[in-house]
C-alpha atoms as a PDB file:
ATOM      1  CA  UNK A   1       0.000   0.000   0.000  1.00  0.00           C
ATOM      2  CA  UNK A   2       1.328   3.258  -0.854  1.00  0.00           C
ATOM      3  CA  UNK A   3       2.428   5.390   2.734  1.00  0.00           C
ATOM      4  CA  UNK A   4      -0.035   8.101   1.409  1.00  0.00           C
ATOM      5  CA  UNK A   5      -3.078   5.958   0.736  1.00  0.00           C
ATOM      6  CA  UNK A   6      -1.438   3.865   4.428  1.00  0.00           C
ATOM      7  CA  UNK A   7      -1.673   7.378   6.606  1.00  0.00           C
ATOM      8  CA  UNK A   8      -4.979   8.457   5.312  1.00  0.00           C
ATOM      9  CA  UNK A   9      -6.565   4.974   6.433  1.00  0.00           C
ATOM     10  CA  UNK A  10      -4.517   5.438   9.556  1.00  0.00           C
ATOM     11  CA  UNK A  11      -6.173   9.307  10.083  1.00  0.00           C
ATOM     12  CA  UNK A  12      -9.937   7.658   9.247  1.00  0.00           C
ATOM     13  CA  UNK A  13      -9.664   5.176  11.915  1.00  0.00           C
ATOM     14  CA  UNK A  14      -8.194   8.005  14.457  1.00  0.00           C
ATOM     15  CA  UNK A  15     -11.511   9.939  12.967  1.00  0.00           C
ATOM     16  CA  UNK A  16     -13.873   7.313  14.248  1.00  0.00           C
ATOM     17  CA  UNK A  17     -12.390   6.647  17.615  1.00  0.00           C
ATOM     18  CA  UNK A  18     -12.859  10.343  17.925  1.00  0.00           C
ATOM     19  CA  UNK A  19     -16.283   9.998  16.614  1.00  0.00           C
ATOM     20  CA  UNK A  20     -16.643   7.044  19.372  1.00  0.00           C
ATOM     21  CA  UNK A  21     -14.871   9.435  22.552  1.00  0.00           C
ATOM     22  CA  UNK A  22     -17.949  11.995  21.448  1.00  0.00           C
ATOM     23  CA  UNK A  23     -20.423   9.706  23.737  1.00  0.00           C
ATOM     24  CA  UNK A  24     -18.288  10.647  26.475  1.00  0.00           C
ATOM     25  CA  UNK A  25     -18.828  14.537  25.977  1.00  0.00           C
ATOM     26  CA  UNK A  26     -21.700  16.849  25.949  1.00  0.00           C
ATOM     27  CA  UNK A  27     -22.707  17.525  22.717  1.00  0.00           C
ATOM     28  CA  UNK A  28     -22.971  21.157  21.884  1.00  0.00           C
ATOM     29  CA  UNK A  29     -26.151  23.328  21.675  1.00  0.00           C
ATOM     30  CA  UNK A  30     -27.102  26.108  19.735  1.00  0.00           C
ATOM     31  CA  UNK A  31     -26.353  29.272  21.250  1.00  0.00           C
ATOM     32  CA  UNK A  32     -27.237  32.894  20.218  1.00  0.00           C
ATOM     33  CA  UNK A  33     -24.100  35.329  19.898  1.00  0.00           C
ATOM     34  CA  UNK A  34     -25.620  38.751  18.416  1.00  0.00           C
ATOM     35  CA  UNK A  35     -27.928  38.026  16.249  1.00  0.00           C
ATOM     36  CA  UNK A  36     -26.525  34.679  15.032  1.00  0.00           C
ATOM     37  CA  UNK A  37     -26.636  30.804  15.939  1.00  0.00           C
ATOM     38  CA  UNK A  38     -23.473  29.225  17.001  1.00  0.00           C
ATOM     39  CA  UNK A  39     -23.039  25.556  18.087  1.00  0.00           C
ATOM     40  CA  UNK A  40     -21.505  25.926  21.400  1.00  0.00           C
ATOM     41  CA  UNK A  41     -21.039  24.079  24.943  1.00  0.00           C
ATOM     42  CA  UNK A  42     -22.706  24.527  28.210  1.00  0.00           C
ATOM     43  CA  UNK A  43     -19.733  23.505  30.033  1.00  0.00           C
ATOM     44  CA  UNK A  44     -15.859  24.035  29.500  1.00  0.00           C
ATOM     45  CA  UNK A  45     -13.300  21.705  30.546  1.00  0.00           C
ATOM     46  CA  UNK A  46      -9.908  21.294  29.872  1.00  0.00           C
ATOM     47  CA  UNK A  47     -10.908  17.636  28.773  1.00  0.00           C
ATOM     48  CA  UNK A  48     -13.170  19.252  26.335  1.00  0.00           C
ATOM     49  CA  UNK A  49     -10.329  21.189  24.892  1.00  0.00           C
ATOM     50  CA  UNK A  50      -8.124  18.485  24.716  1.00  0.00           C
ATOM     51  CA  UNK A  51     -10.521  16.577  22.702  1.00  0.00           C
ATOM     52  CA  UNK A  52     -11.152  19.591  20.457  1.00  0.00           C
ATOM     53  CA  UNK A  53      -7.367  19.944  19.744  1.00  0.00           C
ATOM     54  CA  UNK A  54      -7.451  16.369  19.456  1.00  0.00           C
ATOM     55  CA  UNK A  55     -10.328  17.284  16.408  1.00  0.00           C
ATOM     56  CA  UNK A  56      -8.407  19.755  14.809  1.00  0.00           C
ATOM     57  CA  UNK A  57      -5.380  18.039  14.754  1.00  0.00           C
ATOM     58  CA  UNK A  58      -6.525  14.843  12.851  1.00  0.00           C
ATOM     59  CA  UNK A  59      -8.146  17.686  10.253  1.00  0.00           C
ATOM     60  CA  UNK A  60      -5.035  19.300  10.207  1.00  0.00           C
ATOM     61  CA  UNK A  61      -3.168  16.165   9.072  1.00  0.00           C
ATOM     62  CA  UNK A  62      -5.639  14.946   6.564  1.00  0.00           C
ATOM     63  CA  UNK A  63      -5.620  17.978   5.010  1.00  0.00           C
ATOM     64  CA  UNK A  64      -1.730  17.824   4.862  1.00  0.00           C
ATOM     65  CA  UNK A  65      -1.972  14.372   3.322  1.00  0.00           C
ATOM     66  CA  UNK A  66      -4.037  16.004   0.355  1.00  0.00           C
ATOM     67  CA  UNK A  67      -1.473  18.841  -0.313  1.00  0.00           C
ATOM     68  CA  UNK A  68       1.113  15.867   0.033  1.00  0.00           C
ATOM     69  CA  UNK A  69      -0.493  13.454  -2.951  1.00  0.00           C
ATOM     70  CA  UNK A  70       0.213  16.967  -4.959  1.00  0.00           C
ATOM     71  CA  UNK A  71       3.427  18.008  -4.288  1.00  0.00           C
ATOM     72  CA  UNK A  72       3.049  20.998  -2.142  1.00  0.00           C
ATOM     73  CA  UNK A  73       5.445  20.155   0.781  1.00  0.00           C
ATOM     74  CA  UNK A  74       6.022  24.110   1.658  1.00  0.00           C
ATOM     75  CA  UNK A  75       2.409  24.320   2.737  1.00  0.00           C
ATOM     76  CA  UNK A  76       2.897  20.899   4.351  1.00  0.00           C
ATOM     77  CA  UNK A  77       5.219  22.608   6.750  1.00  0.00           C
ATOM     78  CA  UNK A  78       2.923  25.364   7.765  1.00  0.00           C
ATOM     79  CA  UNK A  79       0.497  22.678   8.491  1.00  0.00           C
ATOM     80  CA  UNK A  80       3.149  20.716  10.396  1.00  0.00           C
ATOM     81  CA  UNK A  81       3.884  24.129  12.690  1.00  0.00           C
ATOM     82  CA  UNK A  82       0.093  23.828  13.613  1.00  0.00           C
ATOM     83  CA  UNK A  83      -0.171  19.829  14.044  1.00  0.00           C
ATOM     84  CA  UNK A  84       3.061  20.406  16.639  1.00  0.00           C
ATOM     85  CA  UNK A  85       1.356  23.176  18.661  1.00  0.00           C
ATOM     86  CA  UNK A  86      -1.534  20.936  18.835  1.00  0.00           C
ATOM     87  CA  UNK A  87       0.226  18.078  20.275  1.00  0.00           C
ATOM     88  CA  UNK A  88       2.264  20.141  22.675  1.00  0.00           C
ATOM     89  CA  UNK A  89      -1.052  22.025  24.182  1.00  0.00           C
ATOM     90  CA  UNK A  90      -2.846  18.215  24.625  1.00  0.00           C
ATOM     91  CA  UNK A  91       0.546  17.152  26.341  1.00  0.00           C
ATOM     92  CA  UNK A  92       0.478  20.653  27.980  1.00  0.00           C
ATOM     93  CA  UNK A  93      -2.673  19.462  30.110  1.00  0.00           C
ATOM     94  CA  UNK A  94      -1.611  16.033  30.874  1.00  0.00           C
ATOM     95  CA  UNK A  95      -1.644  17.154  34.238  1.00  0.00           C
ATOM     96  CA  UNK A  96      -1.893  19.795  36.713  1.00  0.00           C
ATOM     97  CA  UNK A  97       1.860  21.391  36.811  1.00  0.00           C
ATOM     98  CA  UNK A  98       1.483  22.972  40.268  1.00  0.00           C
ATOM     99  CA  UNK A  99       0.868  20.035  42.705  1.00  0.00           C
ATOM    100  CA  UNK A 100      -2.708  19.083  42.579  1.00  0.00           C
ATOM    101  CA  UNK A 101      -4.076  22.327  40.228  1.00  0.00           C
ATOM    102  CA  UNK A 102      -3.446  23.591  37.409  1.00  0.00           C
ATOM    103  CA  UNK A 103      -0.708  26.373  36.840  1.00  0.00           C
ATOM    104  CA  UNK A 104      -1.086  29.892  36.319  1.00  0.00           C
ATOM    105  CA  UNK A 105      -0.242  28.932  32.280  1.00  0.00           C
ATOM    106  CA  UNK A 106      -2.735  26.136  32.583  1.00  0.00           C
ATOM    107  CA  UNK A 107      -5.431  28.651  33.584  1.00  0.00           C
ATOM    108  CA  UNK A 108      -4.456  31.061  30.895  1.00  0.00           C
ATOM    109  CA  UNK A 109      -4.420  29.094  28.335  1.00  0.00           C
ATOM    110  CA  UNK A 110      -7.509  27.277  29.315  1.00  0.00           C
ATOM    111  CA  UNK A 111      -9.422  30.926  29.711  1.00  0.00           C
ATOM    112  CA  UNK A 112      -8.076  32.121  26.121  1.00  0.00           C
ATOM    113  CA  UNK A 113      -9.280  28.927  24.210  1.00  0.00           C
ATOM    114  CA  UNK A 114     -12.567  29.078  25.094  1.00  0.00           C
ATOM    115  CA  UNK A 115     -12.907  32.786  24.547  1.00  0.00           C
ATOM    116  CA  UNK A 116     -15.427  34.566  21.967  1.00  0.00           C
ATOM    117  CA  UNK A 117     -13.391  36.382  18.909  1.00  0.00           C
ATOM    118  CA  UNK A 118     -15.757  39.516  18.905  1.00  0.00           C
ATOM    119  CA  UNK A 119     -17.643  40.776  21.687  1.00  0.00           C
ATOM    120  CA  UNK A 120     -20.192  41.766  18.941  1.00  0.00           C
ATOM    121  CA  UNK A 121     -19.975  39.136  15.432  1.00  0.00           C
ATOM    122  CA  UNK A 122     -22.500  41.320  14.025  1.00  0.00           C
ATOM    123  CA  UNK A 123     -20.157  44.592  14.250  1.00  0.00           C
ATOM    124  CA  UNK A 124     -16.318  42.749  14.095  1.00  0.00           C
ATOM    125  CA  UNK A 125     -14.690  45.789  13.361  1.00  0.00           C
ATOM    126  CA  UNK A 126     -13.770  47.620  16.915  1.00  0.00           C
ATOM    127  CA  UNK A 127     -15.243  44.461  18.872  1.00  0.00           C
ATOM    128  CA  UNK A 128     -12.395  41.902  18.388  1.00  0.00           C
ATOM    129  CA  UNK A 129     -10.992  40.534  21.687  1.00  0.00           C
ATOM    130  CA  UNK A 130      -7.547  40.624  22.681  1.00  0.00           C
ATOM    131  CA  UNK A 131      -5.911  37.056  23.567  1.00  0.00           C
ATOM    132  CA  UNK A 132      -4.008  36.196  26.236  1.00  0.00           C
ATOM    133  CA  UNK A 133      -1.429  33.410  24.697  1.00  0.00           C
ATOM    134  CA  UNK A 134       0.709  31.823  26.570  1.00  0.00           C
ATOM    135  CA  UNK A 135       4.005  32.053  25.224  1.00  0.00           C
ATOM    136  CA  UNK A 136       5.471  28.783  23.255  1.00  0.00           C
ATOM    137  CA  UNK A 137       8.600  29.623  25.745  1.00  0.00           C
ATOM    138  CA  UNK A 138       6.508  28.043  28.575  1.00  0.00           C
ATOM    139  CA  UNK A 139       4.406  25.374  26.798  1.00  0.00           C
ATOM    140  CA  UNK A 140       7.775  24.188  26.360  1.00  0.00           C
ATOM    141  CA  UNK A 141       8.867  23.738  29.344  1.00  0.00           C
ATOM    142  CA  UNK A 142       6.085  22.176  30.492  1.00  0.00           C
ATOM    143  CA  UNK A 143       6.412  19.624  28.039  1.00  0.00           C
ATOM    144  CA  UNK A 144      10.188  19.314  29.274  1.00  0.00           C
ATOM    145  CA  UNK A 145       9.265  18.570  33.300  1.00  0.00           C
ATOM    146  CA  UNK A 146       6.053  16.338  31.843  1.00  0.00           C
ATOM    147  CA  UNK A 147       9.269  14.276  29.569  1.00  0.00           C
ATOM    148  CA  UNK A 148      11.373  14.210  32.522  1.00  0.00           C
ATOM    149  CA  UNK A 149      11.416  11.048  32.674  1.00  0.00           C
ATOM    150  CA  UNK A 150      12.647   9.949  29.128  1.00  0.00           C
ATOM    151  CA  UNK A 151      14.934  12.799  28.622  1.00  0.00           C
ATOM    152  CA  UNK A 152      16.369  15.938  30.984  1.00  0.00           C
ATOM    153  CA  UNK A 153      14.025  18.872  30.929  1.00  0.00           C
ATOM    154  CA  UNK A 154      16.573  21.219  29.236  1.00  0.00           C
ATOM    155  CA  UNK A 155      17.089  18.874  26.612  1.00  0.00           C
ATOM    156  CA  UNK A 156      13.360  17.823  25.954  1.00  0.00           C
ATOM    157  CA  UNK A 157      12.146  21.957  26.142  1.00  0.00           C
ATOM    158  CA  UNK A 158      15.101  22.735  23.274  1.00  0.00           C
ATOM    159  CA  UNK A 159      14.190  20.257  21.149  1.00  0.00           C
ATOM    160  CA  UNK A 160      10.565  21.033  21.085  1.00  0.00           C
ATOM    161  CA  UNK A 161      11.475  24.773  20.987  1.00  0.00           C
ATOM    162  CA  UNK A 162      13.964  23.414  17.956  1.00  0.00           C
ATOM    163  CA  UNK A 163      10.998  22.008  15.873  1.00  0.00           C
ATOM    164  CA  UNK A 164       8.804  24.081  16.453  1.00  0.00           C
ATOM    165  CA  UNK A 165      11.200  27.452  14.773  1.00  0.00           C
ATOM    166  CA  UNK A 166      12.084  25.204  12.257  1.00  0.00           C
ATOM    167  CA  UNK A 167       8.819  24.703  11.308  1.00  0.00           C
ATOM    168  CA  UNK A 168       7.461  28.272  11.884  1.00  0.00           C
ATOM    169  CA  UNK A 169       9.844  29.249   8.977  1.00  0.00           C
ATOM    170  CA  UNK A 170       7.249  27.783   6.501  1.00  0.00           C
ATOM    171  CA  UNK A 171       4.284  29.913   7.810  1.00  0.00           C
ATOM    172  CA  UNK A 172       6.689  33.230   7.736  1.00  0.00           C
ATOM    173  CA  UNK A 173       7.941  32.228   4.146  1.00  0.00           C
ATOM    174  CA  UNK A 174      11.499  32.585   5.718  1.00  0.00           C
ATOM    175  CA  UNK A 175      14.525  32.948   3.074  1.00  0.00           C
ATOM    176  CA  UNK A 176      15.824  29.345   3.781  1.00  0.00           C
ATOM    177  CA  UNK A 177      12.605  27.671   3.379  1.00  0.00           C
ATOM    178  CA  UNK A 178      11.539  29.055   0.712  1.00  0.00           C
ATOM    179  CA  UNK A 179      15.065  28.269  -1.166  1.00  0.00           C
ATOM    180  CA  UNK A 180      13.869  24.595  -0.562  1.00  0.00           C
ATOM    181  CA  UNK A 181      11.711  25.396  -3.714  1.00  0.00           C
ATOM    182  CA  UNK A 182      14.796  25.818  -6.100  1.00  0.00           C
ATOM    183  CA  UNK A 183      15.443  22.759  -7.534  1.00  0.00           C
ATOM    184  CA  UNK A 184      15.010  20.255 -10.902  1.00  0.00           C
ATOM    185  CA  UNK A 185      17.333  20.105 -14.019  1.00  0.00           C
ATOM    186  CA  UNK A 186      17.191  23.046 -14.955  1.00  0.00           C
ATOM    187  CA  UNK A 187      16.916  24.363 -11.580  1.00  0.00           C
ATOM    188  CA  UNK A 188      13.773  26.391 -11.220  1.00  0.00           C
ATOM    189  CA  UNK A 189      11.203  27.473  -8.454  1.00  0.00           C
ATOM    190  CA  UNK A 190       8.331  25.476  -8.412  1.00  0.00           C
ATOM    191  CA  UNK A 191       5.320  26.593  -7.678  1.00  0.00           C
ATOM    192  CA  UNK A 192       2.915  23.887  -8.536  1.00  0.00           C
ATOM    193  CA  UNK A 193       4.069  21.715  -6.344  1.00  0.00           C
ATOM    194  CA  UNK A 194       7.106  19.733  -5.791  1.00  0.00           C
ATOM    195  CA  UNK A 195       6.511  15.834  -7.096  1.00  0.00           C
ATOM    196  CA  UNK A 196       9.215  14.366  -8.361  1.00  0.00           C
ATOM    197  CA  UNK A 197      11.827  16.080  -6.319  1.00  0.00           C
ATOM    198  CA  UNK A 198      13.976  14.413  -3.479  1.00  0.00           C
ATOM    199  CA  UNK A 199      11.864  16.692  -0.871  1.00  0.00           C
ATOM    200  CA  UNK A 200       8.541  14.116  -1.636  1.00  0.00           C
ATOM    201  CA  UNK A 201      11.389  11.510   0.349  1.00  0.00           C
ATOM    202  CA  UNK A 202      12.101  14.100   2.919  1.00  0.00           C
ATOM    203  CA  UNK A 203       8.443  15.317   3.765  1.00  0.00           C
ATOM    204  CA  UNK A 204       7.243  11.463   3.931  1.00  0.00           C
ATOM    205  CA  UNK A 205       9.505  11.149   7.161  1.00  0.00           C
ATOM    206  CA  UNK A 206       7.536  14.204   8.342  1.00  0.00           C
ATOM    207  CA  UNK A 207       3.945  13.207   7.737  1.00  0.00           C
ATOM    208  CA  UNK A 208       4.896   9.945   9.469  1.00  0.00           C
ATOM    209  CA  UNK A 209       5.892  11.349  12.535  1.00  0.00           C
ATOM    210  CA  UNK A 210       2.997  14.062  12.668  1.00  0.00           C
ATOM    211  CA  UNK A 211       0.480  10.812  12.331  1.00  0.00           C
ATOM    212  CA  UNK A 212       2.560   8.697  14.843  1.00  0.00           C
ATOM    213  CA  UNK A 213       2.200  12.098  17.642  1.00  0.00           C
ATOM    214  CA  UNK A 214      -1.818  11.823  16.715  1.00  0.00           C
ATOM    215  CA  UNK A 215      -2.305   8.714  17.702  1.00  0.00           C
ATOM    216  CA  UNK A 216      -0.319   9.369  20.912  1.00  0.00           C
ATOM    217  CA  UNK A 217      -2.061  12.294  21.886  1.00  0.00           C
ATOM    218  CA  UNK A 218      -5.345  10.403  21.120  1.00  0.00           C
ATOM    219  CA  UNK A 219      -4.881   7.526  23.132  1.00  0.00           C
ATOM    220  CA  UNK A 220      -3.846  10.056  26.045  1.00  0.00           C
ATOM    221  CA  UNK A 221      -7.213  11.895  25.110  1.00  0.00           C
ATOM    222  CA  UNK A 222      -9.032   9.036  25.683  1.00  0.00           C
ATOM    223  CA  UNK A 223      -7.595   7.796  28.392  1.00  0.00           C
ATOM    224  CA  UNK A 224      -8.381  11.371  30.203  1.00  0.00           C
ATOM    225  CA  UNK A 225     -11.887  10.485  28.891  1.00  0.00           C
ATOM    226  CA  UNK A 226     -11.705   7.196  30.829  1.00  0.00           C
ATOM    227  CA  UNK A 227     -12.853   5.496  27.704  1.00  0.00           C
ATOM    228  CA  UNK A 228     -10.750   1.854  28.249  1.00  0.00           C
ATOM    229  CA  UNK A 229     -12.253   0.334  25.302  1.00  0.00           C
ATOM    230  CA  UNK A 230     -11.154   3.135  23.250  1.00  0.00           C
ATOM    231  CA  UNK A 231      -7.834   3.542  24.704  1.00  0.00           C
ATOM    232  CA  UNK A 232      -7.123  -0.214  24.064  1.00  0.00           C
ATOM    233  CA  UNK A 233      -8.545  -0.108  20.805  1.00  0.00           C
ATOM    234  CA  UNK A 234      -6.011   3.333  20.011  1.00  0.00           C
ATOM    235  CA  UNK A 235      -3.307   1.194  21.519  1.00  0.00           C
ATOM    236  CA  UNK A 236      -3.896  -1.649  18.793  1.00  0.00           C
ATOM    237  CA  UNK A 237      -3.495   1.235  16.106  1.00  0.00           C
ATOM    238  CA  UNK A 238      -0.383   2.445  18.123  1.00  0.00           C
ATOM    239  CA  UNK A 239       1.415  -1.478  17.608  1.00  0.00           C
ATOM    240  CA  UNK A 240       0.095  -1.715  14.633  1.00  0.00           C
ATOM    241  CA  UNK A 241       1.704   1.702  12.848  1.00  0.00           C
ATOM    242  CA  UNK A 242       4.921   1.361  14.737  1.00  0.00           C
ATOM    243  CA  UNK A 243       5.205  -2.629  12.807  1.00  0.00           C
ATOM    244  CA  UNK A 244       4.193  -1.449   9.443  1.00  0.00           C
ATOM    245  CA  UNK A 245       6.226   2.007   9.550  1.00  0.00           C
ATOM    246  CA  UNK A 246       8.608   0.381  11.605  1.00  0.00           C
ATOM    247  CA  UNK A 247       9.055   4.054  13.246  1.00  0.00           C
ATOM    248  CA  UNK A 248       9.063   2.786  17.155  1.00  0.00           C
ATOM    249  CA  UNK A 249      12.387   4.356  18.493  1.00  0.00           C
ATOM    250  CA  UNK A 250      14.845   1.618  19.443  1.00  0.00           C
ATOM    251  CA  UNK A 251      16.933   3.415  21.738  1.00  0.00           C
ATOM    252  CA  UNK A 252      15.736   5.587  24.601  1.00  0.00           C
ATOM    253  CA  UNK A 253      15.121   9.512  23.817  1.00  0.00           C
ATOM    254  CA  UNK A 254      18.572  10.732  25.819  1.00  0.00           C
ATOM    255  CA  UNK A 255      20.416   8.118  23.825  1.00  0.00           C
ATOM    256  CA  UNK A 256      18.822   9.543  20.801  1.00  0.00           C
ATOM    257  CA  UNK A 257      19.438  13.283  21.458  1.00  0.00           C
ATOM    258  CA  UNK A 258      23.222  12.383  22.095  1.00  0.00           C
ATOM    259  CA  UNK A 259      23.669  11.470  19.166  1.00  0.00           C
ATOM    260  CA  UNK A 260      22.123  14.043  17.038  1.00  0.00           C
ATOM    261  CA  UNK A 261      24.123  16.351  19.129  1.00  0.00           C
ATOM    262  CA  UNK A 262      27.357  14.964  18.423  1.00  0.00           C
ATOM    263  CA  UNK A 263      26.757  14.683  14.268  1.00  0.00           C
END
């Protein structure tokens, strides 16, 4: 089977689990914001936003296969930049970082997801709300003290900070990135797309791993969920990518780092 045609099975099954870990959620209601219907919840959690993260980020993916099966691996990468923010802010609410509750960050983030984009939709101009981000700095290093145990904090926050300014390159159209587009006998920019080229190998590797965090952060979703039939059934996906792919890391993660370091 070709890995394309492999990932986008992979992303429909992830789709239907998710469909599944819905039962477990209050559905959302109509709700009247100006003078216009919006599907919305009753009740926020930080469950809830996991699972909606969880949402976009299969979306996300399947929507990088299709610009994938046509060559357009520079728009692959800007969709990459958002599939890694959406893993890191699922891992970022693993847990509570401050004891039993949540940290100030936590709360912050929490607060600005669920937040309206206009105080008035039907008058946007002059209405839009200001957001409260937290900075990628800190999402970081939460994801460094919730890795602790596989690699050193330092070590895991750089390397996420690492990806995630590599990738950010390809939403900013960054000199480097978009040099990646020169290329072919003759040489030449292409702008249709980039099949045929060695970076169809290179972005393959990519999509792989993107797909292989989605079904991580899926199973941990439904675990939060306390859906066991679902998290086994995620797990069986899990064993059954890392055979096919052959993509589960052999060594540990500090092992791993040390070596990239020292090439």
């Amino acid at each position: 089977m070709p890995l394309a045609d492999f990932l986008t099975s992979t992303l429909a099954k992830l789709e239907e689990h998710y469909h599944n870990m819905a039962s477990a959620i209050d559905p959302p209601v109509p709700a009247k914001i100006g003078n216009s219907m919006f599907s919305r919840h009753n009740q926020y959690s930080d469950v809830l936003l996991c699972y909606l993260k969880g949402v976009k980020l299969v979306s996300t993916l399947n929507a990088a296969l299709v610009l994938f099966r046509h060559g357009y691996v520079q728009e692959i990468g800007a969709l990459c930049r958002m599939s890694d923010d959406f893993f890191h802010e699922i891992i970022f609410f693993i847990k509570p970082l401050e004891e039993e509750t949540p940290s100030n960050d936590q709360r912050r983030m929490f607060e600005d997801f669920f937040r309206e984009e206009f105080e008035n939709p039907d008058a946007p101009l002059g209405t839009v709300k200001d957001r409260d981000n937290v900075p990628r700095r800190k999402i970081n290093a939460a994801f460094g003290l919730i890795a602790k145990e596989e690699l050193n904090p330092y070590d895991a926050q750089h390397l996420a900070s690492t990806v995630h300014k590599a990738f950010s390159g390809y939403v900013h159209g960054a000199y480097p990135h978009i040099m990646e587009m020169y290329d072919g006998n003759p040489p030449h920019f292409h702008m249709s797309g980039m099949l045929g080229t060695v970076r169809i190998t290179e972005w393959e590797d990519q999509l792989v791993t993107h797909v292989y965090q989605a079904i991580m952060a899926t199973e941990i979703i439904s675990r939060r969920l306390g859906l066991q039939d679902e998290e086994k059934g995620i797990r069986i996906l899990l064993v059954e990518y890392e055979t096919m792919l052959k993509c589960k890391p052999t060594e540990n993660a500090e092992t791993m780092l040390h070596k990239m370091k020292m090439k």
